[in-house]
N, C-alpha and C. Protein backbone atom coordinates (compact mmCIF):
# COMPACT_ATOMS: atom_id res chain seq x y z
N UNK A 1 0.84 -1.19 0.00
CA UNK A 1 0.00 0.00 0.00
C UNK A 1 0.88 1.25 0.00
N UNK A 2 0.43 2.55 -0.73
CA UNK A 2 1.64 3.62 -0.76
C UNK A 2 0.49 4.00 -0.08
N UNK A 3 1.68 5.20 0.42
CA UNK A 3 1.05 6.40 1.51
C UNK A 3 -0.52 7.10 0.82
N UNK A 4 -0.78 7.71 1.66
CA UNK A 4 -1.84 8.97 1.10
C UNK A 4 -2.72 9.68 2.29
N UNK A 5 -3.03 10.73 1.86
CA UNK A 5 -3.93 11.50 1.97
C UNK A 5 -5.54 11.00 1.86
N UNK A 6 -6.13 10.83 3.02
CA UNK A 6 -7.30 10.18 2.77
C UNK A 6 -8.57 11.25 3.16
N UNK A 7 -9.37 11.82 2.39
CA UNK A 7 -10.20 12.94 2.79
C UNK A 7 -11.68 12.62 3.14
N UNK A 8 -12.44 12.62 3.83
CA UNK A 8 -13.74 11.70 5.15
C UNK A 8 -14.57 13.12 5.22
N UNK A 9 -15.95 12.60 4.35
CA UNK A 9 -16.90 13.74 5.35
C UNK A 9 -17.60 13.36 6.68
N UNK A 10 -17.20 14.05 7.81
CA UNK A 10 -18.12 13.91 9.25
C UNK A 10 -19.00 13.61 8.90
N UNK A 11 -19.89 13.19 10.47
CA UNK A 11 -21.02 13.36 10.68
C UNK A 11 -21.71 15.09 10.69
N UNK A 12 -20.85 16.01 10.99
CA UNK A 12 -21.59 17.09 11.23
C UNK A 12 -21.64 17.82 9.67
N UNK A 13 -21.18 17.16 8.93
CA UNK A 13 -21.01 17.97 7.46
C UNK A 13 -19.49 18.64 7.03
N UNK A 14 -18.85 18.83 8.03
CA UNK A 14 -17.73 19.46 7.74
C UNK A 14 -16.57 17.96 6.82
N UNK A 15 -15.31 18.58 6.75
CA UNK A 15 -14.40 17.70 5.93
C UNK A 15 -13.34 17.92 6.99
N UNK A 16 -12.48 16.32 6.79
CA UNK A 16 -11.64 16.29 7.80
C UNK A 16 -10.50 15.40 6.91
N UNK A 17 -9.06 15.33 7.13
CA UNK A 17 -8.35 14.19 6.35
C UNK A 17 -7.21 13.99 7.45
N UNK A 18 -6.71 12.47 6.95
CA UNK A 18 -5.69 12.05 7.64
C UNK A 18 -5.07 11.57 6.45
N UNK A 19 -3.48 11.26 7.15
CA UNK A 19 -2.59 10.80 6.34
C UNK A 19 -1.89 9.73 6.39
N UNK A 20 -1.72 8.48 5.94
CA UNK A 20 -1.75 6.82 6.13
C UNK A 20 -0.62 7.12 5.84
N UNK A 21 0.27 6.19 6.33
CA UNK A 21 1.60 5.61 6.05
C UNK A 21 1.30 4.91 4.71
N UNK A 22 2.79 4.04 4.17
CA UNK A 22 2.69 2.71 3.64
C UNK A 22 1.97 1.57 4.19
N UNK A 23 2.20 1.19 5.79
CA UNK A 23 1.74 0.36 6.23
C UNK A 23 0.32 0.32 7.04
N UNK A 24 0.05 1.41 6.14
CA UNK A 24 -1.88 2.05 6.52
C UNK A 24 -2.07 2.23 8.11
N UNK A 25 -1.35 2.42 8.71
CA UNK A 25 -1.62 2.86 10.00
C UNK A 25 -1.30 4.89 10.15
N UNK A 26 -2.36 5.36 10.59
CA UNK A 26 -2.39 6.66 10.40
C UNK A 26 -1.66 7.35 11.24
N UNK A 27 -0.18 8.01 10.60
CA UNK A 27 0.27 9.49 10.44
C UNK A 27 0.21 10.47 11.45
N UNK A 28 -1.06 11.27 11.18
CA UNK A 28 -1.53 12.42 11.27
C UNK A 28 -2.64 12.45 11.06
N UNK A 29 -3.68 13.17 11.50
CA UNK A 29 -5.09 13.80 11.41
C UNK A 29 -5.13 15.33 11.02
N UNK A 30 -5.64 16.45 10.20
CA UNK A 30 -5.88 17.25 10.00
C UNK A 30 -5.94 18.28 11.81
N UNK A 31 -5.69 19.06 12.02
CA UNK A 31 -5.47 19.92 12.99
C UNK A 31 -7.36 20.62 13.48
N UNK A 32 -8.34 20.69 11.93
CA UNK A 32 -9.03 21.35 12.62
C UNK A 32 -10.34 20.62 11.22
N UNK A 33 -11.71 21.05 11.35
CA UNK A 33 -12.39 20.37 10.54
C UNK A 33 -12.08 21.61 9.08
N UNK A 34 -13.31 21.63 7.71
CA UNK A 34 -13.25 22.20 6.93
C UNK A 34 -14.88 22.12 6.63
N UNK A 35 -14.92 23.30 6.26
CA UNK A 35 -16.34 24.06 5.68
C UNK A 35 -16.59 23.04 4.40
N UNK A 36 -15.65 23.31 3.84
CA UNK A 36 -15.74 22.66 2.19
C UNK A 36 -14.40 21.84 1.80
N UNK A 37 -14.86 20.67 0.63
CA UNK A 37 -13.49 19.88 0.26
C UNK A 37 -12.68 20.62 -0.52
N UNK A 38 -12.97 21.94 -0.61
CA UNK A 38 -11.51 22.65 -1.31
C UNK A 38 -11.09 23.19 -0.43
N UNK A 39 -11.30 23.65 0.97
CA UNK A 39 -10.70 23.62 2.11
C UNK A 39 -9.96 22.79 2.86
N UNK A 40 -10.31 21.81 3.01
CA UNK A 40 -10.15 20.79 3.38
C UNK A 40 -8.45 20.27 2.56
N UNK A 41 -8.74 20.08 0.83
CA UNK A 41 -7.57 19.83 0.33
C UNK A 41 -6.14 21.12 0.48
N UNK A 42 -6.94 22.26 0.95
CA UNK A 42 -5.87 23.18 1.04
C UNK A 42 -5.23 22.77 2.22
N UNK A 43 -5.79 22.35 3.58
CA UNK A 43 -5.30 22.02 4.49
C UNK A 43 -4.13 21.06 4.14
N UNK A 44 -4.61 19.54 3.30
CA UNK A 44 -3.41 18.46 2.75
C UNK A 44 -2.57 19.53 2.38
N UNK A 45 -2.55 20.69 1.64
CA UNK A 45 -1.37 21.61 1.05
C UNK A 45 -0.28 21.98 2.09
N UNK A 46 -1.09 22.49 2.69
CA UNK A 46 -0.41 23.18 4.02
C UNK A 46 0.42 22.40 4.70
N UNK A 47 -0.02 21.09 4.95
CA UNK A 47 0.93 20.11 5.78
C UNK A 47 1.83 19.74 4.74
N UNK A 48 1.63 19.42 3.40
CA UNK A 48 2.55 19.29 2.45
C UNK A 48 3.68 20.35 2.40
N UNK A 49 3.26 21.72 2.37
CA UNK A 49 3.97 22.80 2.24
C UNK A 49 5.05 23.09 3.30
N UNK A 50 4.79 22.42 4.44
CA UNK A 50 5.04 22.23 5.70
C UNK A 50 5.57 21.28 6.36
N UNK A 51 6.12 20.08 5.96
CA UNK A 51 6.26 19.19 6.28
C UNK A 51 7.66 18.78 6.77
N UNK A 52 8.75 19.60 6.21
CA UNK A 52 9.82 19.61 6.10
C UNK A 52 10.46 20.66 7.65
N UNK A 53 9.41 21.03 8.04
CA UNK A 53 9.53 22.15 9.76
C UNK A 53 10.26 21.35 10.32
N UNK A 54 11.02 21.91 11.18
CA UNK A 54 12.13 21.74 12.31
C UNK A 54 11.42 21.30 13.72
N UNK A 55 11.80 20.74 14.61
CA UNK A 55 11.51 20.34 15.35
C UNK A 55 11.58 20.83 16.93
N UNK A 56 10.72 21.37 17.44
CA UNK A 56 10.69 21.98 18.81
C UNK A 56 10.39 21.01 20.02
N UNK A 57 11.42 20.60 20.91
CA UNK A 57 11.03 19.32 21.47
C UNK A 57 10.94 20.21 22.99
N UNK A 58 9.87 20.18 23.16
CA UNK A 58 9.32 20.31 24.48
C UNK A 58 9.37 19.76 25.51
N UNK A 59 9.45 18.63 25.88
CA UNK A 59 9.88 17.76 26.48
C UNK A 59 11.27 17.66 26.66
N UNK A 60 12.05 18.01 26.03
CA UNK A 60 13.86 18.62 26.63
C UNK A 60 13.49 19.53 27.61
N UNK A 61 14.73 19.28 28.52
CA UNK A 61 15.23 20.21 29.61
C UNK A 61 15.86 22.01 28.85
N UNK A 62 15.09 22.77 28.65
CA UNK A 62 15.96 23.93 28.26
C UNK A 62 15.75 24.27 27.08
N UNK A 63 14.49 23.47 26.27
CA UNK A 63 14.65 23.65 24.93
C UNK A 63 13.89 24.82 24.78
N UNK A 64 14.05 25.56 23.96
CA UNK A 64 14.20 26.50 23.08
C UNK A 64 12.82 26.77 22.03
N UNK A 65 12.25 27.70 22.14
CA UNK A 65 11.17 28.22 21.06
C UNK A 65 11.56 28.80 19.80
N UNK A 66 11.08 27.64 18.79
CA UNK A 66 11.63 27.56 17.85
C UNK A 66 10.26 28.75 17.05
N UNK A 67 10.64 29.04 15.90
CA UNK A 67 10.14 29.97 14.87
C UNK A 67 8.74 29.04 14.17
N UNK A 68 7.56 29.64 13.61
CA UNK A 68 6.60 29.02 12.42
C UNK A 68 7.26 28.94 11.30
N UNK A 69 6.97 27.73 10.33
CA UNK A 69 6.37 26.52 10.96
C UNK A 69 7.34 25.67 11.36
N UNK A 70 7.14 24.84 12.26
CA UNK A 70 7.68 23.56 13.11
C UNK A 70 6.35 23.11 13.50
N UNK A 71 7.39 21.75 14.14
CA UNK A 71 6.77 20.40 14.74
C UNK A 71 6.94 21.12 16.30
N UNK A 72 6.07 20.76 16.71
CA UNK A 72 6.14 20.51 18.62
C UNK A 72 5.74 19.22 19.47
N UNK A 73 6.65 18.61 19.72
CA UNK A 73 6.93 17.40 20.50
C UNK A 73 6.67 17.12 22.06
N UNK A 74 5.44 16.67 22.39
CA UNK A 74 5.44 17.34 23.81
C UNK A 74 4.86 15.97 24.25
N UNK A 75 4.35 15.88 26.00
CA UNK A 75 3.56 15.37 26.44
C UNK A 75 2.75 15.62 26.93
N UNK A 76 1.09 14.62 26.38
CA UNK A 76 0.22 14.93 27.33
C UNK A 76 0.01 14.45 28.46
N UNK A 77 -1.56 14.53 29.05
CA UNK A 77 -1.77 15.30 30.62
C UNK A 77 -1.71 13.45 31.34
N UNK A 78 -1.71 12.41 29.87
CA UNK A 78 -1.45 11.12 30.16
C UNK A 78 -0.17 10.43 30.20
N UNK A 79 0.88 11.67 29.49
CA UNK A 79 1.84 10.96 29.81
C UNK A 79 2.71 10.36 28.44
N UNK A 80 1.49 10.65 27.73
CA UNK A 80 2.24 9.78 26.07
C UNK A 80 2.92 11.08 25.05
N UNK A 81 3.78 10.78 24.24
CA UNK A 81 4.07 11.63 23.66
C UNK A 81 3.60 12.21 22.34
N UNK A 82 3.24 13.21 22.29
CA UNK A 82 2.04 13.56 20.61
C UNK A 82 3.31 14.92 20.10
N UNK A 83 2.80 15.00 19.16
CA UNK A 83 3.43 16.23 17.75
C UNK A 83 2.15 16.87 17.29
N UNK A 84 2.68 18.14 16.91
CA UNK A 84 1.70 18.84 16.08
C UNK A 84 2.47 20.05 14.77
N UNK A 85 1.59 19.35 14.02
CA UNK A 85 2.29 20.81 12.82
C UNK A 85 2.14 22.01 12.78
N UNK A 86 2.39 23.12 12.82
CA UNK A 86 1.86 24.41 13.17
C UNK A 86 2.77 25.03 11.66
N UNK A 87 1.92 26.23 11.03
CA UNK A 87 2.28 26.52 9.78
C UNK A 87 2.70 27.76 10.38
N UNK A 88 3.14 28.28 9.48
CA UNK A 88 4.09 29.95 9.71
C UNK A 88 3.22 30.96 10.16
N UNK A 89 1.82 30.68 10.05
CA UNK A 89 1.09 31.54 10.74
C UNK A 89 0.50 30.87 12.69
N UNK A 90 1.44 29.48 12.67
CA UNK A 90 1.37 29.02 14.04
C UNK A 90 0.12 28.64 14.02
N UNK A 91 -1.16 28.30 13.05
CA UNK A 91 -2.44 27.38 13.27
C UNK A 91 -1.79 25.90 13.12
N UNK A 92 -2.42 25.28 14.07
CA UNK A 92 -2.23 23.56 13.95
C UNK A 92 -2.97 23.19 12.90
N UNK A 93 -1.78 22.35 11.69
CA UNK A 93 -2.51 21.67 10.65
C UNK A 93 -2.34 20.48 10.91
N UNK A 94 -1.77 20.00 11.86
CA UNK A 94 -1.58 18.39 11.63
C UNK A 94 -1.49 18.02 13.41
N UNK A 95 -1.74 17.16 13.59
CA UNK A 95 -1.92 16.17 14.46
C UNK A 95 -1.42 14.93 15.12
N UNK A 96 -0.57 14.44 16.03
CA UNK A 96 -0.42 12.91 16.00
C UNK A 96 -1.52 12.05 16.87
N UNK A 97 -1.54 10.76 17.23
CA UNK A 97 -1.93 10.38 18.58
C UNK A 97 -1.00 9.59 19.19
N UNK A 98 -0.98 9.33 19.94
CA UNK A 98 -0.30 9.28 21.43
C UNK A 98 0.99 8.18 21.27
N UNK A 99 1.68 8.42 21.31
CA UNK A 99 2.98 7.32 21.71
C UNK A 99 3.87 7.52 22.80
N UNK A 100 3.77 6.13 23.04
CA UNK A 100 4.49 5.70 24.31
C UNK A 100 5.71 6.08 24.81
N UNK A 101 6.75 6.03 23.55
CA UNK A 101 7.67 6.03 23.53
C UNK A 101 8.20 7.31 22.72
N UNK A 102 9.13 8.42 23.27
CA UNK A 102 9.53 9.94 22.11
C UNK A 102 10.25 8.97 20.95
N UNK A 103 10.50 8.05 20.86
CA UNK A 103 11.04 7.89 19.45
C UNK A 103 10.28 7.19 18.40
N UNK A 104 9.29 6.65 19.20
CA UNK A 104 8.14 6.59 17.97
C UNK A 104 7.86 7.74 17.25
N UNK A 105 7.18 9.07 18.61
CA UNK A 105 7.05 10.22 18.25
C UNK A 105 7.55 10.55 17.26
N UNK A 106 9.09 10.65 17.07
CA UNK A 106 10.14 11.21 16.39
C UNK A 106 10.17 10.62 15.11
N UNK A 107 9.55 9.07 14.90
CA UNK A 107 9.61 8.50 13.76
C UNK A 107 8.29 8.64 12.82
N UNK A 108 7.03 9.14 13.56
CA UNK A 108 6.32 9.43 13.09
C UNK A 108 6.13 11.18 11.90
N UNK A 109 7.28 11.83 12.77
CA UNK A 109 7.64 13.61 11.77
C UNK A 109 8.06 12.94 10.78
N UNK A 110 9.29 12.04 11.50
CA UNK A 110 9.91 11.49 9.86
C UNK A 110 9.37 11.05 9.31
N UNK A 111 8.35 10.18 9.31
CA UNK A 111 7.57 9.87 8.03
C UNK A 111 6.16 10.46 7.54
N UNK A 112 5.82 11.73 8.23
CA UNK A 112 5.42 12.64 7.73
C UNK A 112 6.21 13.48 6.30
N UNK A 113 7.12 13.41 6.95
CA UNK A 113 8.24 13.94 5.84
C UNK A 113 8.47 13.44 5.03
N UNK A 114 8.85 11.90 4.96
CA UNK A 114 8.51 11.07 3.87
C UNK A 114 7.43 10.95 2.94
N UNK A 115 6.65 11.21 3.53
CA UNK A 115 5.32 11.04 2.99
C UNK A 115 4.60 11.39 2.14
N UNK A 116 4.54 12.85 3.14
CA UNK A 116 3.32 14.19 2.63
C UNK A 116 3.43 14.47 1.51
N UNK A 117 5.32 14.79 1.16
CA UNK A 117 4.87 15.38 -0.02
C UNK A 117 4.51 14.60 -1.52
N UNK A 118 4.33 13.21 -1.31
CA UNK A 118 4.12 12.42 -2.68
C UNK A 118 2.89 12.04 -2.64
N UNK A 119 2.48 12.29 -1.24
CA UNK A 119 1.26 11.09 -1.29
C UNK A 119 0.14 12.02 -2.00
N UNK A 120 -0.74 10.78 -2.62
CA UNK A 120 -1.89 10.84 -3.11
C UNK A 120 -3.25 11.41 -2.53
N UNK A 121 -3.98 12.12 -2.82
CA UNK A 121 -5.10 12.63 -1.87
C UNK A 121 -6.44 11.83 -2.89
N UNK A 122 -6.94 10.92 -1.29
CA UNK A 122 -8.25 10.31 -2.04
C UNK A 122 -9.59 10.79 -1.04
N UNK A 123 -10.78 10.66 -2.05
CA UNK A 123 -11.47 11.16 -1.62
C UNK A 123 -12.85 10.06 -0.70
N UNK A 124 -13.17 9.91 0.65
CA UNK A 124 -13.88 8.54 0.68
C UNK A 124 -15.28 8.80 0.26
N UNK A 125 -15.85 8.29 -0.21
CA UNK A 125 -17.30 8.04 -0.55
C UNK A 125 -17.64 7.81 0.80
């Protein structure tokens, strides 16, 4: 299976997308919903456009606030470690969920990076 961009209308009407690996286990989730699917695909842009951000690890002792756009590497209030994409205007376009371990975390940007920018955007029925 190659990567992609997979684009889902809610239940509430809005548009939402995530982004599958090769091994179809999901990436990233879109940061926020969308009015419309040309919104929605601008969002895939954005994380595409974006994908290549530097990394702000929060979770270091001393680290440093890095510039838009970057990744931010942190933990939540459970304890696991999540990322988020933030574009040069600092809105969250992208999303992780939860890993156990920061180097999953860490392997998950990277293959955001791998990814984003080839993958395919499909649309689900």
């Amino acid at each position: 299976m190659a990567a992609k961009f997979e684009i889902k209308k809610a239940k509430n009407g809005q548009f939402v997308f995530s982004l599958y690996a090769t091994n179809g286990q999901v990436i990233a989730t879109g940061g926020e919903t969308y009015g419309s699917l040309d919104a929605c695909k601008g969002g895939v842009e954005s994380v595409r456009k974006n994908c290549a951000s530097h990394v702000e690890d929060q979770t270091a002792a001393g680290s440093e606030a890095l510039t838009h756009p970057k990744y931010e590497l942190y933990k939540d209030k459970g304890g696991e470690f999540r990322f988020r994409l933030k574009a040069s205007n600092g809105e969250i376009i992208a999303v992780s969920e939860g890993y156990k371990a920061k180097a999953s975390a860490k392997n998950g940007i990277a293959s955001i990076g791998r990814n984003a920018p080839e993958a395919p955007v499909v649309v689900a029925e």
